[in-house]
C-alpha atoms as a PDB file:
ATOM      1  CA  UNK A   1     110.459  93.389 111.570  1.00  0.00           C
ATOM      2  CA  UNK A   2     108.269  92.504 114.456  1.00  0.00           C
ATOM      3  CA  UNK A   3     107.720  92.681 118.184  1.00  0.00           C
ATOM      4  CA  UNK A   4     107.651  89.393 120.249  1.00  0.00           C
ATOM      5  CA  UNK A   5     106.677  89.305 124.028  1.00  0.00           C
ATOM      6  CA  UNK A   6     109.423  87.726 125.768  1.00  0.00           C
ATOM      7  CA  UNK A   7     107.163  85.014 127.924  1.00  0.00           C
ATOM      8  CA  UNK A   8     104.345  84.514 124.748  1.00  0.00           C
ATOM      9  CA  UNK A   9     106.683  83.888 121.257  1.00  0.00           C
ATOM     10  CA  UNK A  10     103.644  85.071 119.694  1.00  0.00           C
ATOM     11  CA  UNK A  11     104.001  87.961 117.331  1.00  0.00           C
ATOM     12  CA  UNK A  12     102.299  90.933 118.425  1.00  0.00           C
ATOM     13  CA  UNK A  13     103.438  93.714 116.244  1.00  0.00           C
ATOM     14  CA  UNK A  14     104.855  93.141 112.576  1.00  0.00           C
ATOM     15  CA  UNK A  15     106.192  96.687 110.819  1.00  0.00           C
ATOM     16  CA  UNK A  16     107.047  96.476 106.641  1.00  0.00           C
ATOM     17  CA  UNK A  17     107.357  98.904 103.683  1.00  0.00           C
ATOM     18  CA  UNK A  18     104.679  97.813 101.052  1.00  0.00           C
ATOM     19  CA  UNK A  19     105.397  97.714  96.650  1.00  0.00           C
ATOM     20  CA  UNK A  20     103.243 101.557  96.987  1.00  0.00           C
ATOM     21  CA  UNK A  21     106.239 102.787  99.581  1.00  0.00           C
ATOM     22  CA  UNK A  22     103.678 103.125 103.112  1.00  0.00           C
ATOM     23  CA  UNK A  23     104.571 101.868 106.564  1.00  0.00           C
ATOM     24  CA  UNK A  24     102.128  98.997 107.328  1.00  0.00           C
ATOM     25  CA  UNK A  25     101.708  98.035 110.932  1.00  0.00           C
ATOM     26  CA  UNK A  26      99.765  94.606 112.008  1.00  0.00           C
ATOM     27  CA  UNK A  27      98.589  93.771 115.219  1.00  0.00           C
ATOM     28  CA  UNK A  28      97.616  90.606 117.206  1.00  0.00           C
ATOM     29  CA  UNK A  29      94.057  92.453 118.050  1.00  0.00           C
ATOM     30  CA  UNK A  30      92.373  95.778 117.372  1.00  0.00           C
ATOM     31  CA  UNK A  31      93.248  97.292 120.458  1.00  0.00           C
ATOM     32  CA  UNK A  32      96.807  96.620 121.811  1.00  0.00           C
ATOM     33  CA  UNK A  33      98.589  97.470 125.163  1.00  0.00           C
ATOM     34  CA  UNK A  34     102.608  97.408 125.455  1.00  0.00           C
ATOM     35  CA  UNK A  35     105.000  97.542 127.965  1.00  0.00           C
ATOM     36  CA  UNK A  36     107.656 101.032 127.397  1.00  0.00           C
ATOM     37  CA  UNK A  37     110.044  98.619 126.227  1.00  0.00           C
ATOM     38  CA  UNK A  38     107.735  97.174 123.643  1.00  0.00           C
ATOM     39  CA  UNK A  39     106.531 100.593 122.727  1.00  0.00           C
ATOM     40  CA  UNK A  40     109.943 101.859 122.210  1.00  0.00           C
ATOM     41  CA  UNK A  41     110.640  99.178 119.885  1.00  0.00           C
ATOM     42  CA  UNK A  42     107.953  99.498 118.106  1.00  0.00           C
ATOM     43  CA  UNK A  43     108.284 103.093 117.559  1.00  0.00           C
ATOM     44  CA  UNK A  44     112.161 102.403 116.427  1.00  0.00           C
ATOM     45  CA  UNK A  45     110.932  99.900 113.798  1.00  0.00           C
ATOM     46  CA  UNK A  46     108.477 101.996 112.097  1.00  0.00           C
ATOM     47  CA  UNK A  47     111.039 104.863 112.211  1.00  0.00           C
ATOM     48  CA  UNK A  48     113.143 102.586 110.430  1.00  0.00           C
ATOM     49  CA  UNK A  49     110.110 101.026 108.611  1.00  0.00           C
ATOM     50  CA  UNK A  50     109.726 105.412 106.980  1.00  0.00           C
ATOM     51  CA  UNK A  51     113.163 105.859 106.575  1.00  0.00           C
ATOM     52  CA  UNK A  52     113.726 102.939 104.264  1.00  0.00           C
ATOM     53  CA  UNK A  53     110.428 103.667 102.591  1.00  0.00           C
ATOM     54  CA  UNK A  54     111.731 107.222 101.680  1.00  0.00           C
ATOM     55  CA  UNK A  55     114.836 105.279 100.726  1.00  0.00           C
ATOM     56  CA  UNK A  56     113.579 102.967  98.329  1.00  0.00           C
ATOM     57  CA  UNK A  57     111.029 105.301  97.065  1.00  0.00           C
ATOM     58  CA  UNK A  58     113.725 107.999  96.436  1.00  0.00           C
ATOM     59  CA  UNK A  59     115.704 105.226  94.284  1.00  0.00           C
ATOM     60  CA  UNK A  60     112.790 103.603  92.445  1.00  0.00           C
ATOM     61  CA  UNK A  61     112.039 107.638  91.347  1.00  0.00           C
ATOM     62  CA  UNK A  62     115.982 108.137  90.652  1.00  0.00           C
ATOM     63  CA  UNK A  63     116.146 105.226  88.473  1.00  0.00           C
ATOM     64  CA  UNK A  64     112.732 106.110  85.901  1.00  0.00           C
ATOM     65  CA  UNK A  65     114.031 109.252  85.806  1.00  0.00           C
ATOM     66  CA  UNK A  66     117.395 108.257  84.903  1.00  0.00           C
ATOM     67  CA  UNK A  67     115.617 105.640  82.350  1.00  0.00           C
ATOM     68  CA  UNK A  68     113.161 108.368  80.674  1.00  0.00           C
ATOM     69  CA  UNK A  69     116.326 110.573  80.325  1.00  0.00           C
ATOM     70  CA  UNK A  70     118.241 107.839  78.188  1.00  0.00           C
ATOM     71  CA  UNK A  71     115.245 106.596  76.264  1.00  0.00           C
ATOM     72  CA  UNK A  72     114.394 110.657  75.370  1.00  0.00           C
ATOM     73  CA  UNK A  73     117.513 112.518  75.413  1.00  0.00           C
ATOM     74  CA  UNK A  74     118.471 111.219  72.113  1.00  0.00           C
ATOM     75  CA  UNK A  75     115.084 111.456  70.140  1.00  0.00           C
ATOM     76  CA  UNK A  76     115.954 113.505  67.016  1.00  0.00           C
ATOM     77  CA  UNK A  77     115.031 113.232  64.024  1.00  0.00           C
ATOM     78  CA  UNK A  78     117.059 112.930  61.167  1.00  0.00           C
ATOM     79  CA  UNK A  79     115.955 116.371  59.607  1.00  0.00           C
ATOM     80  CA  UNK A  80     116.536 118.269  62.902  1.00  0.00           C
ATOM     81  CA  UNK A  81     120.100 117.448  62.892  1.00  0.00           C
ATOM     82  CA  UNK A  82     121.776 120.141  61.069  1.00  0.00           C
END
């Protein structure tokens, strides 16, 4: 996801979800101005940027959880079983 000014095709804001589940933001400079309208979309994509960190953090957890159950839930040994 990222911003473009409509006159300068430059990019000026890029918004992504990282492998450790954060929000990362990049700028053209250290110190950036925007119009509303750019501001607004910027604030929508890293909105959307959380939400499907959350999303894919929540599934990545679901999924070891599901795989510890299966590779646990059946450890018995053959004395225990009665």
């Amino acid at each position: 996801m990222s911003i473009l000014r409509p006159r300068d095709p430059a990019v000026i804001a890029a918004v992504e979800v990282n492998d450790e589940y954060r929000v990362e933001l990049r700028t053209d400079r250290k110190l950036t101005d925007y119009t509303p309208d750019e501001a607004e979309k910027l604030a929508d994509e890293l909105c959307d940027a959380a939400s499907e960190a959350r999303r894919k953090h929540a599934t990545d957890m679901r999924i070891e959880y599901i795989g510890r159950a299966f590779e646990h839930g059946f450890d018995q040994d053959e004395g225990d079983a009665a």
